[in-house]
C-alpha atoms as a PDB file:
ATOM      1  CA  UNK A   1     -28.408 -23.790 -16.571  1.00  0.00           C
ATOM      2  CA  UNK A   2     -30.149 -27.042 -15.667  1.00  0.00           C
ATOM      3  CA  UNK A   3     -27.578 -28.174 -13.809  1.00  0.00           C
ATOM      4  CA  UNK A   4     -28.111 -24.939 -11.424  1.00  0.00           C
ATOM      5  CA  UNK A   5     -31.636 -25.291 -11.066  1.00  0.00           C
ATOM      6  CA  UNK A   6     -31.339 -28.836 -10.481  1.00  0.00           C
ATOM      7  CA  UNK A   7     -29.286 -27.612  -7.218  1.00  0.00           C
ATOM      8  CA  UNK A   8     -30.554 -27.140  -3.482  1.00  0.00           C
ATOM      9  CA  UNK A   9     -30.341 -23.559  -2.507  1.00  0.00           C
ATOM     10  CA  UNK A  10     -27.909 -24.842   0.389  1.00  0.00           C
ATOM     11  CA  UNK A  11     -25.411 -26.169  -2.247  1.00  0.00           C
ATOM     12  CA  UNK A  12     -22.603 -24.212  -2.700  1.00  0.00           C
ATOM     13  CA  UNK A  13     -21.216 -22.737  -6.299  1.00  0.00           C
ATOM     14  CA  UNK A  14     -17.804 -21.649  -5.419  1.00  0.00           C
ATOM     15  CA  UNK A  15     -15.887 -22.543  -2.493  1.00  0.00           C
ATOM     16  CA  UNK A  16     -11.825 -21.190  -2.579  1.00  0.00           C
ATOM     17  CA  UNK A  17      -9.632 -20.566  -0.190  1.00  0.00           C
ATOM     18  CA  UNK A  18      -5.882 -19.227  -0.267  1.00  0.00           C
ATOM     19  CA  UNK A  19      -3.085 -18.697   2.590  1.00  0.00           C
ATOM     20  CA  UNK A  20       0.022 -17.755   2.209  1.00  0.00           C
ATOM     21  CA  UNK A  21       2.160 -17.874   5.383  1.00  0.00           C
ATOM     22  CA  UNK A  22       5.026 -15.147   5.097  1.00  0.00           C
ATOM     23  CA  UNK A  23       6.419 -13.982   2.136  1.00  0.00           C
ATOM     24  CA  UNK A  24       9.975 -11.955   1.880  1.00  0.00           C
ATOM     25  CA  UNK A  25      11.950  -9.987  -0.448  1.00  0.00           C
ATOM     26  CA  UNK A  26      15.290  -8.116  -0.056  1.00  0.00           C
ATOM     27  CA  UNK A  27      16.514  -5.898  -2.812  1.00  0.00           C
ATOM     28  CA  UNK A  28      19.970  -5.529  -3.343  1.00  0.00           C
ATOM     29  CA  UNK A  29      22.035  -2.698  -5.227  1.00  0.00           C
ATOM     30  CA  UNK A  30      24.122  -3.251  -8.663  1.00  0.00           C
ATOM     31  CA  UNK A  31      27.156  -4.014  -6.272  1.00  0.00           C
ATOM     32  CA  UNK A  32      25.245  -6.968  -4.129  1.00  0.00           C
ATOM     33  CA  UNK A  33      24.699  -4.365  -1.441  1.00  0.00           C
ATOM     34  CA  UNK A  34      21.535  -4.307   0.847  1.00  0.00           C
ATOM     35  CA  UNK A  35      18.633  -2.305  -0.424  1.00  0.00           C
ATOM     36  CA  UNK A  36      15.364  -2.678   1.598  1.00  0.00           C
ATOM     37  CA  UNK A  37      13.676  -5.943   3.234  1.00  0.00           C
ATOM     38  CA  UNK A  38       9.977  -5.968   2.659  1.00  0.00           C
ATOM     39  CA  UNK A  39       8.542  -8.897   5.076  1.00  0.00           C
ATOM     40  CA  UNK A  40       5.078  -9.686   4.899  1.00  0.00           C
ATOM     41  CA  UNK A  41       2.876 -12.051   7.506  1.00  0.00           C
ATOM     42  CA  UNK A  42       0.596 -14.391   6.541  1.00  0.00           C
ATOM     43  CA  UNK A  43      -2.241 -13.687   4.008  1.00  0.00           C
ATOM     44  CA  UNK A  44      -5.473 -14.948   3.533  1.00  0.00           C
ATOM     45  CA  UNK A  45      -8.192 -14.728   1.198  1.00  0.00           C
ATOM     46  CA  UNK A  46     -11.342 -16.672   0.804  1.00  0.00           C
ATOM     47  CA  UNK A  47     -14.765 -16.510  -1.181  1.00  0.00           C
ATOM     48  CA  UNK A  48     -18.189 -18.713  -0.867  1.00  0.00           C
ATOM     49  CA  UNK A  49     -20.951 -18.285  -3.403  1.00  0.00           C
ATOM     50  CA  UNK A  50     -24.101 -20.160  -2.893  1.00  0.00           C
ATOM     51  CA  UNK A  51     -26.593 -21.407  -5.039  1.00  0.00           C
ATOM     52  CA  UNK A  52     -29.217 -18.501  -3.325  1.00  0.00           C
ATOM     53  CA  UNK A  53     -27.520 -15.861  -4.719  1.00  0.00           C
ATOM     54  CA  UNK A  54     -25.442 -15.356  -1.144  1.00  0.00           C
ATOM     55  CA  UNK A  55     -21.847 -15.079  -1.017  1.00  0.00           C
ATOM     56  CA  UNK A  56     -19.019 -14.188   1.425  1.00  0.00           C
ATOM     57  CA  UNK A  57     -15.728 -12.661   0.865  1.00  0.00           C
ATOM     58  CA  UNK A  58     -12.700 -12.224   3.095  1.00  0.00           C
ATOM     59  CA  UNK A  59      -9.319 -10.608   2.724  1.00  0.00           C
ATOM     60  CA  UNK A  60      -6.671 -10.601   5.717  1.00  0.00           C
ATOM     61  CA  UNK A  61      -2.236  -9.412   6.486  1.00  0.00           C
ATOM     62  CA  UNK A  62      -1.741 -10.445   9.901  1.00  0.00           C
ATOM     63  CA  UNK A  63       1.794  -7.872   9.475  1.00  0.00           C
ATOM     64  CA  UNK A  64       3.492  -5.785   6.887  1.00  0.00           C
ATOM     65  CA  UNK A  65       7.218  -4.370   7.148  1.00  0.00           C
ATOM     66  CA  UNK A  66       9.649  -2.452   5.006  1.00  0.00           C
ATOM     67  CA  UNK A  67      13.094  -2.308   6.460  1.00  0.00           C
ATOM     68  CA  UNK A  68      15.847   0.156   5.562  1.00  0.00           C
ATOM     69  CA  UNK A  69      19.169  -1.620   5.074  1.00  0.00           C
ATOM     70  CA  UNK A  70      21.323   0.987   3.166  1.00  0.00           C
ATOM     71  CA  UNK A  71      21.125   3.776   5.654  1.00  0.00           C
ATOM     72  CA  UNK A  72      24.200   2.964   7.946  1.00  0.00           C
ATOM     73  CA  UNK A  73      23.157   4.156  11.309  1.00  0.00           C
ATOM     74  CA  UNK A  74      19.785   5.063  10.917  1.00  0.00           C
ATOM     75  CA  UNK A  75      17.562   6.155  13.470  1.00  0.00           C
ATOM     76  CA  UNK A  76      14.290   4.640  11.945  1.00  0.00           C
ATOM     77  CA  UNK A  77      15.882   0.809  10.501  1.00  0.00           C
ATOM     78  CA  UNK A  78      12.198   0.176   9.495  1.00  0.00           C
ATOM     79  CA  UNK A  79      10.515   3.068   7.012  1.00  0.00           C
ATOM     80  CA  UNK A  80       7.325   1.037   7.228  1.00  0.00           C
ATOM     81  CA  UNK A  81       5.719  -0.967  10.223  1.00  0.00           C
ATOM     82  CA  UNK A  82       2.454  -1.571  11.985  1.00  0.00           C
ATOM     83  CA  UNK A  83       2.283   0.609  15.477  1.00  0.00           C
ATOM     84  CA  UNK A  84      -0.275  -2.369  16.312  1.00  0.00           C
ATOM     85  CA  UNK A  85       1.602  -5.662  16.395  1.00  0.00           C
ATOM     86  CA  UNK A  86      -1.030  -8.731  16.383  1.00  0.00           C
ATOM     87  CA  UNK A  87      -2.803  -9.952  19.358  1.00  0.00           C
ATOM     88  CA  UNK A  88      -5.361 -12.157  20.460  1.00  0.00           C
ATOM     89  CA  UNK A  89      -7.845  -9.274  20.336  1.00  0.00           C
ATOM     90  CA  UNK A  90      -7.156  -7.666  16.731  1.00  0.00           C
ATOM     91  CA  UNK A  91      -5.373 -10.577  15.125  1.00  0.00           C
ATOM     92  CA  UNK A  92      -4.948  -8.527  11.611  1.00  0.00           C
ATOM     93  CA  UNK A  93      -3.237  -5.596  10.588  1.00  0.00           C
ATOM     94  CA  UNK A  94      -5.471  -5.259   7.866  1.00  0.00           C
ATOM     95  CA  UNK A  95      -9.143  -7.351   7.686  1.00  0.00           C
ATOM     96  CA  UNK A  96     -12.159  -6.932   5.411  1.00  0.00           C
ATOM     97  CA  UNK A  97     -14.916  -9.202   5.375  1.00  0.00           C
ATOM     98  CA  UNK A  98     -17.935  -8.467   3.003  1.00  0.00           C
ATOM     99  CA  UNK A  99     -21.284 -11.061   3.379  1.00  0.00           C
ATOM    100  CA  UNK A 100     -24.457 -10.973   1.353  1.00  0.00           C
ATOM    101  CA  UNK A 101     -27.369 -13.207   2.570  1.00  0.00           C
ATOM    102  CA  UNK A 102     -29.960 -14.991   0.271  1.00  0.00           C
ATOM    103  CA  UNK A 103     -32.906 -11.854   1.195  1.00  0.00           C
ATOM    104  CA  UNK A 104     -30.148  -9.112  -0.081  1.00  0.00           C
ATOM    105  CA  UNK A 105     -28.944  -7.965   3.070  1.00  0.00           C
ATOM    106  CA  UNK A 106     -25.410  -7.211   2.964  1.00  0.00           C
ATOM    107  CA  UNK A 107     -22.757  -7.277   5.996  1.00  0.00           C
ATOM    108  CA  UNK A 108     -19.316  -4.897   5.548  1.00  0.00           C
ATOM    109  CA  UNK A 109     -16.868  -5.183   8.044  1.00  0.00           C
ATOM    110  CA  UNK A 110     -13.612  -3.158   7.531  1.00  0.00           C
ATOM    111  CA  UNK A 111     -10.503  -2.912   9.705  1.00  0.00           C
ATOM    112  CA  UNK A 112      -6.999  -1.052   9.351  1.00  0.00           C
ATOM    113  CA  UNK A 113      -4.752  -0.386  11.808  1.00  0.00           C
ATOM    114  CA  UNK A 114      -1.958   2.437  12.158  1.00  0.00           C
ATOM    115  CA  UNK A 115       1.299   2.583  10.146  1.00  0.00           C
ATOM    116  CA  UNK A 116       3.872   4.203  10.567  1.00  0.00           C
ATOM    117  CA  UNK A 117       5.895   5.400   7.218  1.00  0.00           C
ATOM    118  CA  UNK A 118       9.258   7.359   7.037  1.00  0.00           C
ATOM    119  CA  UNK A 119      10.483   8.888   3.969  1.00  0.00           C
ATOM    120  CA  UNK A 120      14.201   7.980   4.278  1.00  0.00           C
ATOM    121  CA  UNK A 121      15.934  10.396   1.685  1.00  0.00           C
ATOM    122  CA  UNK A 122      19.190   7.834   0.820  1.00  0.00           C
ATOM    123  CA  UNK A 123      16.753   4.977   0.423  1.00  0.00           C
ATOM    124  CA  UNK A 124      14.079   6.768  -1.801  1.00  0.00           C
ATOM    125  CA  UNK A 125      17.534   7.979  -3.790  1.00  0.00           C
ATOM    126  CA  UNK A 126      18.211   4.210  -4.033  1.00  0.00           C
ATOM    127  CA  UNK A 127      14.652   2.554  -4.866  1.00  0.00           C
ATOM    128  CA  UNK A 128      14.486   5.430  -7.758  1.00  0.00           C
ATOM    129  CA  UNK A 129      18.100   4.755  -9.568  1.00  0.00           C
ATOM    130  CA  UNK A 130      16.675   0.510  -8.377  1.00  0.00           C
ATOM    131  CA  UNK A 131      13.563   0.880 -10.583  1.00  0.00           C
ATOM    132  CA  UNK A 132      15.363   3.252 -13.332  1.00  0.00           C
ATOM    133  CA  UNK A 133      12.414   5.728 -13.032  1.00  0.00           C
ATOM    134  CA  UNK A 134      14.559   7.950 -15.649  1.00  0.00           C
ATOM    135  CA  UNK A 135      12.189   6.567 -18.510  1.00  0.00           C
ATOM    136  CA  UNK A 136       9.240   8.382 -16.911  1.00  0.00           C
ATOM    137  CA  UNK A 137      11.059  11.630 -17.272  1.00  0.00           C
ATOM    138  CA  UNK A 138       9.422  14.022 -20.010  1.00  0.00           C
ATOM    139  CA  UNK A 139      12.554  15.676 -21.652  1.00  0.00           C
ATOM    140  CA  UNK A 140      16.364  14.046 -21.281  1.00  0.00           C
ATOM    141  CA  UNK A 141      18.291  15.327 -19.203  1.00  0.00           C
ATOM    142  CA  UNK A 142      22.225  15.354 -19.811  1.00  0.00           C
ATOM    143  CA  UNK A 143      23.767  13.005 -17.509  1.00  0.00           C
ATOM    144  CA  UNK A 144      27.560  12.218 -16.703  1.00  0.00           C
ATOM    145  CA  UNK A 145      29.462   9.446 -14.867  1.00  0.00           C
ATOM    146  CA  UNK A 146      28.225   8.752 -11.745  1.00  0.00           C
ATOM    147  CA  UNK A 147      30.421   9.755  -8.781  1.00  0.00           C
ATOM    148  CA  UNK A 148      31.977   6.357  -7.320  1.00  0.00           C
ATOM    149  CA  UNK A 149      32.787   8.166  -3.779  1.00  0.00           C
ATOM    150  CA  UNK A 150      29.232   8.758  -3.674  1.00  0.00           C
ATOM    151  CA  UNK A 151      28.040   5.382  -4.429  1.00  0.00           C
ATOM    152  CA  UNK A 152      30.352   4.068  -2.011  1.00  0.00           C
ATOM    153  CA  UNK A 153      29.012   6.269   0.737  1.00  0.00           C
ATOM    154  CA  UNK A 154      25.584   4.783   0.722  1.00  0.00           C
ATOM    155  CA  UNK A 155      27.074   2.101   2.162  1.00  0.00           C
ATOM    156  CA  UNK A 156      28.484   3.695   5.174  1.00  0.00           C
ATOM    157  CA  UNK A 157      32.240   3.200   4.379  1.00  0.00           C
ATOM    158  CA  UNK A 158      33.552   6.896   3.835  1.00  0.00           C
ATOM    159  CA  UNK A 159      31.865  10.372   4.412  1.00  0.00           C
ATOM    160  CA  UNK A 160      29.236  11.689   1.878  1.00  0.00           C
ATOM    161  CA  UNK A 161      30.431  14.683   0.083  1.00  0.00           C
ATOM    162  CA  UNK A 162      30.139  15.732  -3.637  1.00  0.00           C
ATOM    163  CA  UNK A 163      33.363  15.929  -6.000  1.00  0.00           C
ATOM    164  CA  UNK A 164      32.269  18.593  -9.228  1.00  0.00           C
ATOM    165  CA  UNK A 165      34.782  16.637 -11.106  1.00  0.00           C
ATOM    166  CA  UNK A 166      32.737  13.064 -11.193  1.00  0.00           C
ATOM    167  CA  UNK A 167      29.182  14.787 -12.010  1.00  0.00           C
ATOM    168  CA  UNK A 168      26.483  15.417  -9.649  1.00  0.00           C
ATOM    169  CA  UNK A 169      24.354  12.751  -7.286  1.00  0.00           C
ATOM    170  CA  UNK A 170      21.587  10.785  -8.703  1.00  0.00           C
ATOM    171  CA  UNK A 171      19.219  12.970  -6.777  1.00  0.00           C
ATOM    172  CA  UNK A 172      20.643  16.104  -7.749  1.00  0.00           C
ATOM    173  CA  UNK A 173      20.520  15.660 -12.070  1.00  0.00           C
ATOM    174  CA  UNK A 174      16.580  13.828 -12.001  1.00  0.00           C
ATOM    175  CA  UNK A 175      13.759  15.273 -10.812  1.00  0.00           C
ATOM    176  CA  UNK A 176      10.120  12.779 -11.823  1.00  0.00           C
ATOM    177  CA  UNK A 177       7.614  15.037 -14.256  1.00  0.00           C
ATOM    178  CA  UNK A 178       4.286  13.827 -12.716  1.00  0.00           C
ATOM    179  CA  UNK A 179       2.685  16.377 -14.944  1.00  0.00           C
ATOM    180  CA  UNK A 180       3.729  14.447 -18.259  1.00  0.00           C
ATOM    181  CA  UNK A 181       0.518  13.954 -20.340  1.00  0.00           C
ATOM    182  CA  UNK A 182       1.477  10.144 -20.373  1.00  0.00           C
ATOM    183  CA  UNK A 183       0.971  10.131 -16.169  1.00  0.00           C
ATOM    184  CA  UNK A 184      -1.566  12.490 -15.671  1.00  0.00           C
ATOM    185  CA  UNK A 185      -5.692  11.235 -15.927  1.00  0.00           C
ATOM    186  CA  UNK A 186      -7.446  14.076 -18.473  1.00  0.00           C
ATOM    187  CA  UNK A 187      -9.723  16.220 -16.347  1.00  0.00           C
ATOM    188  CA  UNK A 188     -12.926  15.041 -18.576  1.00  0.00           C
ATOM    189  CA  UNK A 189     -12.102  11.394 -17.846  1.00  0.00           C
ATOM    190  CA  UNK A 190     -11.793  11.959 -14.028  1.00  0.00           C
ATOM    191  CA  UNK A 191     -15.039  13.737 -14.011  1.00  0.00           C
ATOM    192  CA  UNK A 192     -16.662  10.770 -16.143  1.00  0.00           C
ATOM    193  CA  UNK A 193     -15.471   8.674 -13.458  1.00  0.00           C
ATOM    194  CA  UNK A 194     -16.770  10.368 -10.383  1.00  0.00           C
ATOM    195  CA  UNK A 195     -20.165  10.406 -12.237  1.00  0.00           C
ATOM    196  CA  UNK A 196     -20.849   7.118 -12.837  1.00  0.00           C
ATOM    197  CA  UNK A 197     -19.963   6.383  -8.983  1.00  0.00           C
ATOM    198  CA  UNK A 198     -22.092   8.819  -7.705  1.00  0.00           C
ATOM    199  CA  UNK A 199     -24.912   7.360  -9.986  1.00  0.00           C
ATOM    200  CA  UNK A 200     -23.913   3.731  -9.013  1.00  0.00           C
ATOM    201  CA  UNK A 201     -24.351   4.844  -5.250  1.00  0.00           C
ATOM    202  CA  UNK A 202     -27.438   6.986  -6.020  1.00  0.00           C
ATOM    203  CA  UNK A 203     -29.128   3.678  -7.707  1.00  0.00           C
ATOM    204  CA  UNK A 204     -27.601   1.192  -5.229  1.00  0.00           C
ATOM    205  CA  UNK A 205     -29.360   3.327  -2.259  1.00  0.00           C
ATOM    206  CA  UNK A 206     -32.898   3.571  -4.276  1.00  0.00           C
ATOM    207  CA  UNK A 207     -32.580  -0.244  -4.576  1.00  0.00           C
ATOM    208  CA  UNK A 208     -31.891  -0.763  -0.789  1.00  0.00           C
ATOM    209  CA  UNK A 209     -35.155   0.949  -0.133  1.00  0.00           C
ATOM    210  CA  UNK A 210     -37.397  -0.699  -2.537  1.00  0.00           C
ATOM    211  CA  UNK A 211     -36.431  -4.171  -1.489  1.00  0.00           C
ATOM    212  CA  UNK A 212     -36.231  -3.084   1.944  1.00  0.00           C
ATOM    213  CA  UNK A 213     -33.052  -4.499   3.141  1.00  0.00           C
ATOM    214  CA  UNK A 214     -30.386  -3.920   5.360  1.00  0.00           C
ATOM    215  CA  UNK A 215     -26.869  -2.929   5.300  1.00  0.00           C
ATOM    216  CA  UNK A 216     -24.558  -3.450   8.213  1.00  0.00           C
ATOM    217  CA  UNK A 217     -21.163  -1.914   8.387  1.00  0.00           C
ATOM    218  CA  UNK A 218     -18.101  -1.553  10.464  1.00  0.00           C
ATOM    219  CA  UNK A 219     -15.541   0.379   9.371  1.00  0.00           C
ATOM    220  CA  UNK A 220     -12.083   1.252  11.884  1.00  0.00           C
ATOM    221  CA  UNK A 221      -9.140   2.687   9.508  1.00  0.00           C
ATOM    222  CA  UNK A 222      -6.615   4.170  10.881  1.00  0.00           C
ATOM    223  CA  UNK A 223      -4.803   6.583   8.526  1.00  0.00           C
ATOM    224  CA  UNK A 224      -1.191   5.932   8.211  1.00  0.00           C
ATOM    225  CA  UNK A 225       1.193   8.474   9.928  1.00  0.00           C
ATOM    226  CA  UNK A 226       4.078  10.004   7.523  1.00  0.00           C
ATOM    227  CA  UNK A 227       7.558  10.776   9.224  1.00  0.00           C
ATOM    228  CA  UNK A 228       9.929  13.394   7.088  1.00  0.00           C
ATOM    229  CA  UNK A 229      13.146  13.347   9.288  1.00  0.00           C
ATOM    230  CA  UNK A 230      15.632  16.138   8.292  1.00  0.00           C
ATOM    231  CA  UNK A 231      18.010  13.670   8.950  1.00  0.00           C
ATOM    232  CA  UNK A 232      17.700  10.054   9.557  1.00  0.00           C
ATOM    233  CA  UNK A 233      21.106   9.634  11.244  1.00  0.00           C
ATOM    234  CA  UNK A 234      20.468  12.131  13.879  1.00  0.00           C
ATOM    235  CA  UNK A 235      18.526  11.488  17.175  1.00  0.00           C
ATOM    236  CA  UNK A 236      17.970  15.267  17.101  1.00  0.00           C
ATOM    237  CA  UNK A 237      17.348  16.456  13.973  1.00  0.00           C
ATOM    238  CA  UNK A 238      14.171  18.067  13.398  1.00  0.00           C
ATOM    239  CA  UNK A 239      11.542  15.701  11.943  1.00  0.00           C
ATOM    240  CA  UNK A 240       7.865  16.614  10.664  1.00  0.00           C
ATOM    241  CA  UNK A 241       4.812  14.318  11.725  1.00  0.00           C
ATOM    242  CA  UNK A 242       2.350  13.786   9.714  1.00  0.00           C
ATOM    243  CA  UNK A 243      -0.903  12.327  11.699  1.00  0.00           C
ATOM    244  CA  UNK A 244      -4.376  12.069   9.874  1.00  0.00           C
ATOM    245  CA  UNK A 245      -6.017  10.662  12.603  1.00  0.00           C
ATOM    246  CA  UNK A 246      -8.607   7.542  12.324  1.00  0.00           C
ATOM    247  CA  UNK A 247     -11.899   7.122  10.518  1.00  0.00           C
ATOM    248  CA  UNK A 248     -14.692   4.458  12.180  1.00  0.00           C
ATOM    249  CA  UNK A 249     -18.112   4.377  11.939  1.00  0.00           C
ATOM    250  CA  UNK A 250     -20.539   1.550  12.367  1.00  0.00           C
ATOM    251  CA  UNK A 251     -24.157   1.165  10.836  1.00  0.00           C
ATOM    252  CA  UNK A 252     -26.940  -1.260  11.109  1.00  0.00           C
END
């Protein structure tokens, strides 16, 4: 403590900074086979605190992909991908900044551009037998050998049919529970929750007006648009488009 007060107010308390150029992963199947490519631009994160109680935060992905490599042929190779590549203009996909000066007054800028996300059905298949998402299942299902044609046609080397005689796909014999107790938040908990934010908000408001200072905030998010093709092989199969539009305001 006397170290602090022995401080100027210009001196600074915390100074870090992180950056992380590009980052990749590919996932791979049990048989070495291409799974997905996530790719991910470079990342940067910062925060200054100051001895005068003011601070500044910042959080930025210049780009963020997800790349479908098991669906031979597909009409959509990436299932997630920025419809706003970086520029000289809007330099980030995704940007926050969040300031607080030494009087209170507080400075929120927020910015999120479109994406574009495809629900491939093969790869979802895929990720779900990838993670093993059968221990989230509420009751045990009986399951039999898996059909080797089948595996083998994820990969694009014969046609996809289904033999009775090996079992039944992956797809076909698990279906998630995302009513099991375990998953689900209890109602009285949620409602807890949404309480003690609206009370946070109410009190955080009452405080800007006693002390009389000033918030300033930008917000542009663009929601992200979902993609259900019938068929992601097929220039002209019927797909359903999911657009939710953008949300920006700005306050000062």
């Amino acid at each position: 403590q006397q170290e602090s007060n022995s401080l100027s107010v210009e001196s600074k308390l915390c100074d870090l900074n992180f950056t992380l150029e590009s980052f990749k992963l590919d996932l791979v199947t049990y048989a070495l086979q291409p799974l997905a490519k996530f790719e991910m631009g470079t990342v940067g994160a910062s925060f200054v605190a100051n001895n005068d109680g003011s601070f500044m935060f910042g959080f930025s992905l210049s780009s963020l992909s997800i790349r479908d490599m098991v669906t031979a042929g597909s009409v959509f190779p990436a299932i997630v991908r920025s419809l706003s590549p970086p520029s000289d203009t809007v330099p980030y996909v995704f940007d926050v900044k969040l300031k607080k000066a030494k009087d209170g007054d507080q400075d929120l800028v927020l910015k999120l551009v479109a994406f574009e996300i495809v629900a491939s059905p093969i790869l979802l298949t895929e990720m779900k037998n990838f993670f093993n998402l059968e221990s989230l299942a509420s009751t045990k299902i009986q399951t039999h050998n898996n059909n080797p044609m089948l595996r083998e046609s994820l990969s694009g080397s014969v046609d996809l049919f289904y033999d009775a005689e090996h079992g039944v796909p992956d797809a076909a014999r698990y279906t998630p529970n995302l009513l099991h107790p375990s998953l689900a938040t209890p109602p009285s908990k949620t409602v807890a929750m949404s309480d003690k934010l609206s009370a946070a908000l109410y009190d955080a408001w009452n405080n800007k007006k006693k002390a009389q200072r000033k918030w300033t905030v930008d917000v542009n998010i663009h929601a992200p648009i979902f993609i259900l093709p019938e068929n992601c092989t097929d220039p002209y199969s019927t797909v359903l488009v999911f657009n939710l539009g953008s949300l920006s305001f700005a306050s000062s």
